[in-house]
C-alpha atoms as a PDB file:
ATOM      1  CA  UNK A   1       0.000   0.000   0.000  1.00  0.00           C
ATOM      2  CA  UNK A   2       1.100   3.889  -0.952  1.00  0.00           C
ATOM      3  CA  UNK A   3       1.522   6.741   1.379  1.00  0.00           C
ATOM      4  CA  UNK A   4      -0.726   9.595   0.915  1.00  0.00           C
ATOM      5  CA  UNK A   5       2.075  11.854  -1.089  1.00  0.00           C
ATOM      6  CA  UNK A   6       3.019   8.783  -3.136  1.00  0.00           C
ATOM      7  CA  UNK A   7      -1.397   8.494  -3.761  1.00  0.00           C
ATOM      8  CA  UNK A   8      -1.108  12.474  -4.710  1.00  0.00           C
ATOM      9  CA  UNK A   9       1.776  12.351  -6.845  1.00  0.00           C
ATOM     10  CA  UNK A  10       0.226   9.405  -9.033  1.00  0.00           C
ATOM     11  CA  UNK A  11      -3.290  10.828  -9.455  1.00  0.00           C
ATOM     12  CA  UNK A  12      -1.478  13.665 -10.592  1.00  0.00           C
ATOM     13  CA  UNK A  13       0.754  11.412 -13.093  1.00  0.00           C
ATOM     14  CA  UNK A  14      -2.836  10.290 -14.333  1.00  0.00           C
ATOM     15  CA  UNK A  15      -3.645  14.198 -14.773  1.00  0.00           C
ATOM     16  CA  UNK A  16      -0.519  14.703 -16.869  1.00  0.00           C
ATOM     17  CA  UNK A  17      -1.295  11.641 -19.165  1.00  0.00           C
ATOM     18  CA  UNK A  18      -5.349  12.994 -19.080  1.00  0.00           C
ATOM     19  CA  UNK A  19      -3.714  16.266 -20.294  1.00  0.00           C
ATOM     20  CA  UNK A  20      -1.954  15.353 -22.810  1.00  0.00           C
ATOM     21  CA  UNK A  21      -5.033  12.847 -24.508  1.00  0.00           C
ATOM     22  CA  UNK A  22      -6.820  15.948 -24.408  1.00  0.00           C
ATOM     23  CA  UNK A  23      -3.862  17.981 -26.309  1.00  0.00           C
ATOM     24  CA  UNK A  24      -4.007  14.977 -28.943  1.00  0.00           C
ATOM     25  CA  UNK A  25      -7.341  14.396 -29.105  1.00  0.00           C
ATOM     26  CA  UNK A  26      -7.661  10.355 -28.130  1.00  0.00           C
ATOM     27  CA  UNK A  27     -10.874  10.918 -26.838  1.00  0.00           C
ATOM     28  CA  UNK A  28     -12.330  12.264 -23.286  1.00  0.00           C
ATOM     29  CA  UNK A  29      -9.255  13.234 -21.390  1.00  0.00           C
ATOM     30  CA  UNK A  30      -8.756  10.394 -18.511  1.00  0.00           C
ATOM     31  CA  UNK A  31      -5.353   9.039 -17.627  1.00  0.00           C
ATOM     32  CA  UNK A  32      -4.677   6.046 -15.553  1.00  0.00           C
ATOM     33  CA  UNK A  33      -1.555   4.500 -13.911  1.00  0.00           C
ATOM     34  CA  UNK A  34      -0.900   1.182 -11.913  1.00  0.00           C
ATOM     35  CA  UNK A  35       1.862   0.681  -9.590  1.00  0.00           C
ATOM     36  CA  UNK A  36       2.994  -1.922  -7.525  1.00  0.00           C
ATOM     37  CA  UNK A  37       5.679  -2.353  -4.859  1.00  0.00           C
ATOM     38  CA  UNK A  38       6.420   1.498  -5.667  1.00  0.00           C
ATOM     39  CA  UNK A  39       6.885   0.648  -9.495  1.00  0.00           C
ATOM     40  CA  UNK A  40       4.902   1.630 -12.503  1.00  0.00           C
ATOM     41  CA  UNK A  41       3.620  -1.357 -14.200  1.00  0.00           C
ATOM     42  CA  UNK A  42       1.142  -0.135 -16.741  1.00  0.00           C
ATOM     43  CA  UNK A  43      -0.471   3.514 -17.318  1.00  0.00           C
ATOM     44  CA  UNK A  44      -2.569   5.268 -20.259  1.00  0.00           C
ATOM     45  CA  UNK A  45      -4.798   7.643 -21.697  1.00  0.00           C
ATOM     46  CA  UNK A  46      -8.231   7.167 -23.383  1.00  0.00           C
ATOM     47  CA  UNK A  47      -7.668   5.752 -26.561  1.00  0.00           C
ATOM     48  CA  UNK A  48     -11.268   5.429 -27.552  1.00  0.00           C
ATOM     49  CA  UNK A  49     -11.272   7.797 -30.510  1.00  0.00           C
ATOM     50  CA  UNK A  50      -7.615   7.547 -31.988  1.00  0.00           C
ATOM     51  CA  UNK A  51      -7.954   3.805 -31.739  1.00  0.00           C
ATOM     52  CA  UNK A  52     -11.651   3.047 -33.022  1.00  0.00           C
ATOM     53  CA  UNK A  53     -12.216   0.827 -30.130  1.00  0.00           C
ATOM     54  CA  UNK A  54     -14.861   1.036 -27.272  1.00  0.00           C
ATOM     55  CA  UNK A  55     -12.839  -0.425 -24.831  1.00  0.00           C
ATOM     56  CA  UNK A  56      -9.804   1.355 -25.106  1.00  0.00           C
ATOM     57  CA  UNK A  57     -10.721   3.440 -22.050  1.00  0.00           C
ATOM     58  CA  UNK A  58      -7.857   4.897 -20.045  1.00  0.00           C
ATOM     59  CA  UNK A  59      -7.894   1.946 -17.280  1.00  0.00           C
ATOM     60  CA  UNK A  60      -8.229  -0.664 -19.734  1.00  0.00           C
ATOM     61  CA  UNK A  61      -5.117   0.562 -21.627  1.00  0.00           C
ATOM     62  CA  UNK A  62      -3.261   0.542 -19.025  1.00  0.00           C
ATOM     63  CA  UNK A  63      -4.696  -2.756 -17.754  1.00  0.00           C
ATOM     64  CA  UNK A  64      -3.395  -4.163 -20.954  1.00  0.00           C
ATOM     65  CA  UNK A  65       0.052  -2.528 -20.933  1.00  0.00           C
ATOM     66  CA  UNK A  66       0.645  -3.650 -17.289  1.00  0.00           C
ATOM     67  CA  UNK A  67      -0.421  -7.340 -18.520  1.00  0.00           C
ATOM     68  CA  UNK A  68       2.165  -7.243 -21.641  1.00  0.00           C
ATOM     69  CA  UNK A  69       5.095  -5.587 -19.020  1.00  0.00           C
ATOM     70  CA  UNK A  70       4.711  -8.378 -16.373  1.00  0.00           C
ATOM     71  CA  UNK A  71       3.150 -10.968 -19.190  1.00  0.00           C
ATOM     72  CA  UNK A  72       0.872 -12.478 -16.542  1.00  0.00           C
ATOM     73  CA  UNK A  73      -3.434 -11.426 -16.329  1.00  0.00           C
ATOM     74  CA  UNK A  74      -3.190 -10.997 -13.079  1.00  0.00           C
ATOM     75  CA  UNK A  75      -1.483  -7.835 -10.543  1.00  0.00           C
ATOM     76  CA  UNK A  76      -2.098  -8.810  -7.083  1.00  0.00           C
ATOM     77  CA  UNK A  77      -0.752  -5.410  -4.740  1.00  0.00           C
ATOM     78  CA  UNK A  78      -1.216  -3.397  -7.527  1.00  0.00           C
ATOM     79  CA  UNK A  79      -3.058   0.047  -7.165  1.00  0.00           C
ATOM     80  CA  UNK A  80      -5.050   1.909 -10.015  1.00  0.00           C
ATOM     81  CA  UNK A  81      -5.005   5.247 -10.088  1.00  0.00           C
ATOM     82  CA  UNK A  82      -7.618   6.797 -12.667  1.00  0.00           C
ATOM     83  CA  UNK A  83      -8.595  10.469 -13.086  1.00  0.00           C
ATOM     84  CA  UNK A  84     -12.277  10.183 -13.064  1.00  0.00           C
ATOM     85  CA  UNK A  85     -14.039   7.165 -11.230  1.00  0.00           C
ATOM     86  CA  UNK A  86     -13.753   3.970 -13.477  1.00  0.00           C
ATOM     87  CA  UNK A  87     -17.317   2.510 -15.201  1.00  0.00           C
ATOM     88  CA  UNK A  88     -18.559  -0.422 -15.150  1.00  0.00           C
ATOM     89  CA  UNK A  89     -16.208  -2.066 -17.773  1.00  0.00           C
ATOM     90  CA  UNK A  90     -13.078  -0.908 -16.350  1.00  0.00           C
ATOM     91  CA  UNK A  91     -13.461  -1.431 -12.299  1.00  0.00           C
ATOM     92  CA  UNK A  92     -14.445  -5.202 -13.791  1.00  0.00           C
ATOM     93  CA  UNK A  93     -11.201  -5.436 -15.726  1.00  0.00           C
ATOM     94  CA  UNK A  94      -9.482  -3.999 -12.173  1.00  0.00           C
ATOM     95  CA  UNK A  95     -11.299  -7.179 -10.705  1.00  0.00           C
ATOM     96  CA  UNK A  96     -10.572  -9.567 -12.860  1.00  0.00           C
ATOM     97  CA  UNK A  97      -6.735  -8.341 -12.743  1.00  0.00           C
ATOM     98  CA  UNK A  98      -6.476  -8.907  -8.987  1.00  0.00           C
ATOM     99  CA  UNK A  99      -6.248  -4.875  -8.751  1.00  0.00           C
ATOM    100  CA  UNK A 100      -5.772  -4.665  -5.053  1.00  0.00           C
ATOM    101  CA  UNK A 101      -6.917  -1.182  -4.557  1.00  0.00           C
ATOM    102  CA  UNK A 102      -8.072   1.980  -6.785  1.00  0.00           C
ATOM    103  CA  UNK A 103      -7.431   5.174  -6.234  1.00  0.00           C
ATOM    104  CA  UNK A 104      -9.329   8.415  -8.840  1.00  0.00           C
ATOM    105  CA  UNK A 105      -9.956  11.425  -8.540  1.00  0.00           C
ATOM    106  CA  UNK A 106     -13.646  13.204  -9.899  1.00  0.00           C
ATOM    107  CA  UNK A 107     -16.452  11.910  -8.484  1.00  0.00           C
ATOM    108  CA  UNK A 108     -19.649  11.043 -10.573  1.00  0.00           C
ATOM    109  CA  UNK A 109     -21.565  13.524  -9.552  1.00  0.00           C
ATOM    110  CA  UNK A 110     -19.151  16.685 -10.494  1.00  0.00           C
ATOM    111  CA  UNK A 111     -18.914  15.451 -14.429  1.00  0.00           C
ATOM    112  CA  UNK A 112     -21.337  15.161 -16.911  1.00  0.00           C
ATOM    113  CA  UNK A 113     -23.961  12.180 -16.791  1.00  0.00           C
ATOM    114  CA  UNK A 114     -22.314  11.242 -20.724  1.00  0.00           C
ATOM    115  CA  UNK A 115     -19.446   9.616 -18.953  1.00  0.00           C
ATOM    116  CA  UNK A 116     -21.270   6.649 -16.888  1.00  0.00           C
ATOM    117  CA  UNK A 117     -23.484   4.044 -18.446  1.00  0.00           C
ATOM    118  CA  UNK A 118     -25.843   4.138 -15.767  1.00  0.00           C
ATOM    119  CA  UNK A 119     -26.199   6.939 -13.174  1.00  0.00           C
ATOM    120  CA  UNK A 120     -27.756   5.005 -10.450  1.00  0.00           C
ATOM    121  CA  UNK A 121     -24.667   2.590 -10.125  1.00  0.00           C
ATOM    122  CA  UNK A 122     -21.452   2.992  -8.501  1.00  0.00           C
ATOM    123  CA  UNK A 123     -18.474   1.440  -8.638  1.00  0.00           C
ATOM    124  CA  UNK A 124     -19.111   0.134  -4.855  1.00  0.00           C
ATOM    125  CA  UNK A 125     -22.135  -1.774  -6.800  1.00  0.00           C
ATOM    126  CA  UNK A 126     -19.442  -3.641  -9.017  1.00  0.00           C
ATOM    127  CA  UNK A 127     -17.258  -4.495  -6.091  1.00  0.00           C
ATOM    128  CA  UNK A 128     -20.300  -5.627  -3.919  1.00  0.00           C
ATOM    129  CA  UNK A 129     -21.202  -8.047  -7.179  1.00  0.00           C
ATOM    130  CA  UNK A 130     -17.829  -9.315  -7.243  1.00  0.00           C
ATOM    131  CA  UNK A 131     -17.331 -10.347  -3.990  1.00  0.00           C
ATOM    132  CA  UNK A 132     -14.579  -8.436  -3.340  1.00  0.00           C
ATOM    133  CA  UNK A 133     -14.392  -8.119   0.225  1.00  0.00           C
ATOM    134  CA  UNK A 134     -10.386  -7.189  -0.550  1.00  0.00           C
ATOM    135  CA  UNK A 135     -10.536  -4.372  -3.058  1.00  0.00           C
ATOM    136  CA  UNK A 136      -9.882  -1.397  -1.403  1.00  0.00           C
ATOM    137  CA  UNK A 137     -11.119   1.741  -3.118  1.00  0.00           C
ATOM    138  CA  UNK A 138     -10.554   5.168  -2.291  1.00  0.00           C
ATOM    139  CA  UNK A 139     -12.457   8.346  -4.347  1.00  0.00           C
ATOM    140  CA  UNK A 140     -11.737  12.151  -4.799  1.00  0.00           C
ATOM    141  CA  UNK A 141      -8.050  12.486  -4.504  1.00  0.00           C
ATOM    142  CA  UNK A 142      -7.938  16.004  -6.457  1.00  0.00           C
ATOM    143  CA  UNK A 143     -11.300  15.895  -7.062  1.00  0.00           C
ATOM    144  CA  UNK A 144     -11.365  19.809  -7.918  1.00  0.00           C
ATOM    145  CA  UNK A 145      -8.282  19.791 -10.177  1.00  0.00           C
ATOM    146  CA  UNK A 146      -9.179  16.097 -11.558  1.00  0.00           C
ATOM    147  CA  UNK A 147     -13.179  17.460 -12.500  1.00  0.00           C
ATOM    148  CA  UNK A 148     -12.366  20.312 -14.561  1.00  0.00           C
ATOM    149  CA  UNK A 149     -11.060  18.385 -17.527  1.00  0.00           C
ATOM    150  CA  UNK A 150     -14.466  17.320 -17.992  1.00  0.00           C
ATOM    151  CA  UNK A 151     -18.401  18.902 -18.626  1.00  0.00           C
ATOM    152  CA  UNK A 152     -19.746  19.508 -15.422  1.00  0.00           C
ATOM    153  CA  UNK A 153     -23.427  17.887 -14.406  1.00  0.00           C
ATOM    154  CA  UNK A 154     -24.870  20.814 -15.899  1.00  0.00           C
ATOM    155  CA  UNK A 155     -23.250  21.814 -18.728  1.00  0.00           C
ATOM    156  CA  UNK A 156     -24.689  20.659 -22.588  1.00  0.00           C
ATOM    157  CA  UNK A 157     -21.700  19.506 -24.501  1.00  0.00           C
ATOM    158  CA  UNK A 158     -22.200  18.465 -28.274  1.00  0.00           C
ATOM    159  CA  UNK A 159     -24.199  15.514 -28.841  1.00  0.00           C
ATOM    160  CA  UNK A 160     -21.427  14.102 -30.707  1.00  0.00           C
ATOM    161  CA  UNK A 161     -19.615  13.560 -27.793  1.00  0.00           C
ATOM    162  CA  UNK A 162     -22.514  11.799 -25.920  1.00  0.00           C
ATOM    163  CA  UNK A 163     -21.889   8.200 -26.160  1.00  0.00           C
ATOM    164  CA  UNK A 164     -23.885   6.650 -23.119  1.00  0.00           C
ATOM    165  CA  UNK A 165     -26.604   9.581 -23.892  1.00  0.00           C
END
């Protein structure tokens, strides 16, 4: 397990990687890292958009990357640290990795209803599901600073944008 300046200095790692999707235009801007024992083992940014490809959200990128760098499915110890709290899809892929604990930053209710599949469940519903009584997870680490890379609960973006709309 991380300290808490270890915690902010990752989240904000998965800020710099949000950033820079946004720059490039891979989609909405979330960035994700995994560490374990103190080491990097996997991190991305949304690749929806500049990949074609549903699933390439930030966590599962990573998810992937982290598989290929230790070639094993599975990352027992291992923390996720995502910029905006995962959906459905990727706190599942966290599961079935052996993801140990996840860390993120904006809540659901400070971003835009377009970026959850359904608004009345939580990640804690997943988890629950699961059975997994040993996946610690911890929300709104830079909440503020983490939220404003996306539409707020009340703004309209373009319908374009609106995939789970």
């Amino acid at each position: 397990m991380t300290d808490d300046y270890a915690d902010l200095a990752l989240i904000r790692r998965a800020l710099q990687l949000a950033q820079a999707a946004a720059r490039e235009g891979k989609g909405a801007p979330i960035g994700c890292v995994i560490v374990r024992d103190g080491e990097t083992i996997g991190q991305g940014e949304n690749e929806v958009d500049a990949n074609n490809d549903p699933t390439a959200h930030a966590e599962i990128v990573a998810i992937r990357r982290a598989a290929k760098n230790l070639q094993c499915t599975r990352f027992e110890g291992a923390t996720l640290y995502s910029t905006l709290q995962p959906c459905g899809m990727c706190t599942m892929a966290a599961i079935w990795a052996g993801v140990s604990r996840i860390v993120y930053g904006a809540e659901r209710d400070q971003v835009h209803e377009m970026y959850f599949e359904n608004r009345n469940l939580d990640i804690m519903d997943f988890v629950r599901d699961a059975f997994k009584d040993d996946l610690t997870v911890t929300g709104g680490l830079l909440a503020d600073e983490c939220a404003k890379l996306y539409y707020g609960p009340d703004d309209h973006p373009p319908q374009r944008e609106q995939a789970n709309k």
